[in-house]
Structures are given as C-alpha cells and as structure tokens.
N, C-alpha and C. Protein backbone atom coordinates (compact mmCIF):
# COMPACT_ATOMS: atom_id res chain seq x y z
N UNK A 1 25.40 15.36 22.51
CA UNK A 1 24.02 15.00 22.76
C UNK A 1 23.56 14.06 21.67
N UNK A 2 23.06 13.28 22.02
CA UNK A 2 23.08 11.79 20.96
C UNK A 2 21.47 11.66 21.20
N UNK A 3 20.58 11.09 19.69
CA UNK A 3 18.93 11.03 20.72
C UNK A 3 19.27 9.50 20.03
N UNK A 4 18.43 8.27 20.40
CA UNK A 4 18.24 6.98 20.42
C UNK A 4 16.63 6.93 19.97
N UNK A 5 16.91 6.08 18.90
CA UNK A 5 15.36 5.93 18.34
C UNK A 5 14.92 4.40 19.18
N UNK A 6 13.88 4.81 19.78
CA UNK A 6 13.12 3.81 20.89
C UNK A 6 12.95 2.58 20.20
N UNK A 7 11.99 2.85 18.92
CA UNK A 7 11.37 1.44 18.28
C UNK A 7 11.49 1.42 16.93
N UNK A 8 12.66 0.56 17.01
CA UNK A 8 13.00 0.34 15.18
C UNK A 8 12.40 -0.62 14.54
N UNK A 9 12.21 -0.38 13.28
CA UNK A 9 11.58 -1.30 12.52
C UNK A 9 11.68 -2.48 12.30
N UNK A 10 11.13 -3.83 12.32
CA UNK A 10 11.69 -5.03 12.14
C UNK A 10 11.78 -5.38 10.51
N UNK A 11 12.74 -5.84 10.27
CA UNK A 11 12.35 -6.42 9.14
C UNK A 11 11.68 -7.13 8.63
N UNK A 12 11.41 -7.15 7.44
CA UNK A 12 10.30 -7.63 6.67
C UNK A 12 10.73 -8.13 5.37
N UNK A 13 10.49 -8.97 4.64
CA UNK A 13 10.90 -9.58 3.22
C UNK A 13 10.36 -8.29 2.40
N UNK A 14 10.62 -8.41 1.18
CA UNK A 14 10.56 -7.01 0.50
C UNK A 14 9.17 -7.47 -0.42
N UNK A 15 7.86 -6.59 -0.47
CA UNK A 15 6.99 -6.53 -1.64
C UNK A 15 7.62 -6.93 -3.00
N UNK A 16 6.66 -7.87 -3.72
CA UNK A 16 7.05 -7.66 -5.15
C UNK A 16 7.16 -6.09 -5.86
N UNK A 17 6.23 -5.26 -5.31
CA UNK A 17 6.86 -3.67 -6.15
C UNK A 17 7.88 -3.13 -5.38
N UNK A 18 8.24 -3.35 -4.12
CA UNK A 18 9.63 -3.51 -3.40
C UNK A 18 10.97 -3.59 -4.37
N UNK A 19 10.66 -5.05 -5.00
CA UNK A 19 11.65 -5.58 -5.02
C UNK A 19 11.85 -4.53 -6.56
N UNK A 20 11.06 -5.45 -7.25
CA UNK A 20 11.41 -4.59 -8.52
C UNK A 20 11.16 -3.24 -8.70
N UNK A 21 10.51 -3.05 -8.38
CA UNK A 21 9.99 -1.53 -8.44
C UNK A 21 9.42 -1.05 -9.38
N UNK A 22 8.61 -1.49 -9.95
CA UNK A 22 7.71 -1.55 -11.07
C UNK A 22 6.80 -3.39 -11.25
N UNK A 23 5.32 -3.04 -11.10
CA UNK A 23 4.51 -4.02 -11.61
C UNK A 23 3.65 -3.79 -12.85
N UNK A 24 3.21 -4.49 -13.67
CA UNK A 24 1.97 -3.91 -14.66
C UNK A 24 0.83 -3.84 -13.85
N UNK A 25 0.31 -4.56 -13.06
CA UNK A 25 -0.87 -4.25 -12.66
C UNK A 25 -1.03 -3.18 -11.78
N UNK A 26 -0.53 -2.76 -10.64
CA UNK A 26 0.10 -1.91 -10.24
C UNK A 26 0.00 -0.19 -11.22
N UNK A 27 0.28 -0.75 -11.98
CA UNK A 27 0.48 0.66 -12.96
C UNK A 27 -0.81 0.82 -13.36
N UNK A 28 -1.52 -0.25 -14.06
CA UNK A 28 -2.57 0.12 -14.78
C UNK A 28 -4.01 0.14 -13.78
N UNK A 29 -3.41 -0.28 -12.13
CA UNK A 29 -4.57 0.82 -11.47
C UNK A 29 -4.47 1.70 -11.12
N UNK A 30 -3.19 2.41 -11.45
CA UNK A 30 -2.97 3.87 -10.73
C UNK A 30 -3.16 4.50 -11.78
N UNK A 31 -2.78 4.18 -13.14
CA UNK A 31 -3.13 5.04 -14.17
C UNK A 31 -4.01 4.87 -15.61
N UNK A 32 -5.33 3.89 -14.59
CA UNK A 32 -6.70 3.44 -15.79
C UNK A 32 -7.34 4.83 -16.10
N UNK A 33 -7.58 5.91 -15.72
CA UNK A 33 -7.94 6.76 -16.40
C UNK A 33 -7.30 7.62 -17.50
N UNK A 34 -5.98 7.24 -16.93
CA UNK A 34 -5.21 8.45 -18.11
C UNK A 34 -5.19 7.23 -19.49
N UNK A 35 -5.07 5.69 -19.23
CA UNK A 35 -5.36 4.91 -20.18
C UNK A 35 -6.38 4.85 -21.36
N UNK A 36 -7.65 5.02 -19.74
CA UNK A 36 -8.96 5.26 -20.74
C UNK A 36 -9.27 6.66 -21.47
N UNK A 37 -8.34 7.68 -21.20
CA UNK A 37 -8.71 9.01 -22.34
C UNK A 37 -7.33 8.43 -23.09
N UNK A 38 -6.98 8.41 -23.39
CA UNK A 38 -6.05 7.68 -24.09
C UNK A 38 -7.02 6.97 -25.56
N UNK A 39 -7.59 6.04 -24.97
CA UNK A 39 -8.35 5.10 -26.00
C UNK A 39 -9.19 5.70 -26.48
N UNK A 40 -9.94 7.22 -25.85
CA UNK A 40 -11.26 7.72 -26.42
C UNK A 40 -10.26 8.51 -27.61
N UNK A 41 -9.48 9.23 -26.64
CA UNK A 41 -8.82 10.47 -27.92
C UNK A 41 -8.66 9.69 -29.17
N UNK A 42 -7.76 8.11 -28.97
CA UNK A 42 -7.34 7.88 -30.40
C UNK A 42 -8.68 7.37 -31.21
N UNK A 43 -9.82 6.99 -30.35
CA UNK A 43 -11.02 6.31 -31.14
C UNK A 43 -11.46 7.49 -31.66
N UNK A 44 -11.20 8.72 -31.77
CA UNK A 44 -11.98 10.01 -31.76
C UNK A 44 -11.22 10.56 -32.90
N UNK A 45 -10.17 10.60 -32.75
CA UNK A 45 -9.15 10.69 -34.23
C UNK A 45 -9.69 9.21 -34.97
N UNK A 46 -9.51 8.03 -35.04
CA UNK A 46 -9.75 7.87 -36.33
C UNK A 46 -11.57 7.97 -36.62
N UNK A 47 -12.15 7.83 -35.86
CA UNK A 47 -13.88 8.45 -36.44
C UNK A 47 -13.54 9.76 -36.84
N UNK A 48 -12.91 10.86 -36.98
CA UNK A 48 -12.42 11.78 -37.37
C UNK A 48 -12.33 11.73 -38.49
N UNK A 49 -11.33 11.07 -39.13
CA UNK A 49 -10.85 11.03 -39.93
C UNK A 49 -11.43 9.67 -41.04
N UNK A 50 -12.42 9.25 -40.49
CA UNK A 50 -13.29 8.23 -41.33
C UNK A 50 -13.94 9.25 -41.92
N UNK A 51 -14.58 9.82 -41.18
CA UNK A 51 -15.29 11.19 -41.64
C UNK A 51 -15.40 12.14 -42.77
N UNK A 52 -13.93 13.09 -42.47
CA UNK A 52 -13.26 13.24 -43.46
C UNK A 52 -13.14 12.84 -44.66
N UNK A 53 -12.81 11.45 -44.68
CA UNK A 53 -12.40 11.12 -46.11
C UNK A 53 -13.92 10.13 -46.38
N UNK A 54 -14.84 10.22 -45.76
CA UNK A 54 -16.03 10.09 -46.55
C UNK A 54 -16.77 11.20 -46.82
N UNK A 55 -16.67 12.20 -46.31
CA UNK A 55 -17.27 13.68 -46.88
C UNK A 55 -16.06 14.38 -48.46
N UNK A 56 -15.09 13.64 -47.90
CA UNK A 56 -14.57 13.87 -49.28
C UNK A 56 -14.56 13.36 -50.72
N UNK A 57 -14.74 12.19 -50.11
CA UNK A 57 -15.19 11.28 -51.52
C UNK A 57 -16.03 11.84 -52.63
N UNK A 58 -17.14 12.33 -51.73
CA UNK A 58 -18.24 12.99 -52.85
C UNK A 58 -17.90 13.94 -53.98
C-alpha cells in the first residue's frame, strides 16, 4: 500500500537565512529584549560600583 503526495512543493531559490543560516539582523529582532536587559544589568553594575567606591572614599 503506497500513499502519493498530491501537491508537492515547487521550488524556490533559498532565503538569505536559508542559505546561511544565520543573519545579524535577524537575530537582533528576535532577541532585542534579552539585548536590552543585557545593557541595563551591565549599566546597573557599573553605577553600582561608581557608588561604592565613592561612598568609600570618605
């Protein structure tokens, strides 16, 4: 018993993320938020640590 697929796909030239399989832009809209806590955490460590060593100074 054999089944036959009715409607096959035509081909198509391949996407640039096709081809390579990886783009930058691509990436950085699928993953602008994990980017942007990214930039707060590290802006947050060094105001942290500005902090720090100006409360220590005294």
């Amino acid at each position: 018993m054999s089944f036959q697929q009715e409607h096959l796909p035509k081909d198509r030239p391949a996407t640039e993320r096709q081809e390579y399989g990886f783009s930058l832009m691509d990436f950085l809209e699928d993953q602008w938020i994990y980017i942007l806590a990214i930039i707060v955490l590290v802006a947050l460590f060094f105001y942290a640590r500005h902090a720090w060593d100006k409360r220590n100074k005294r």
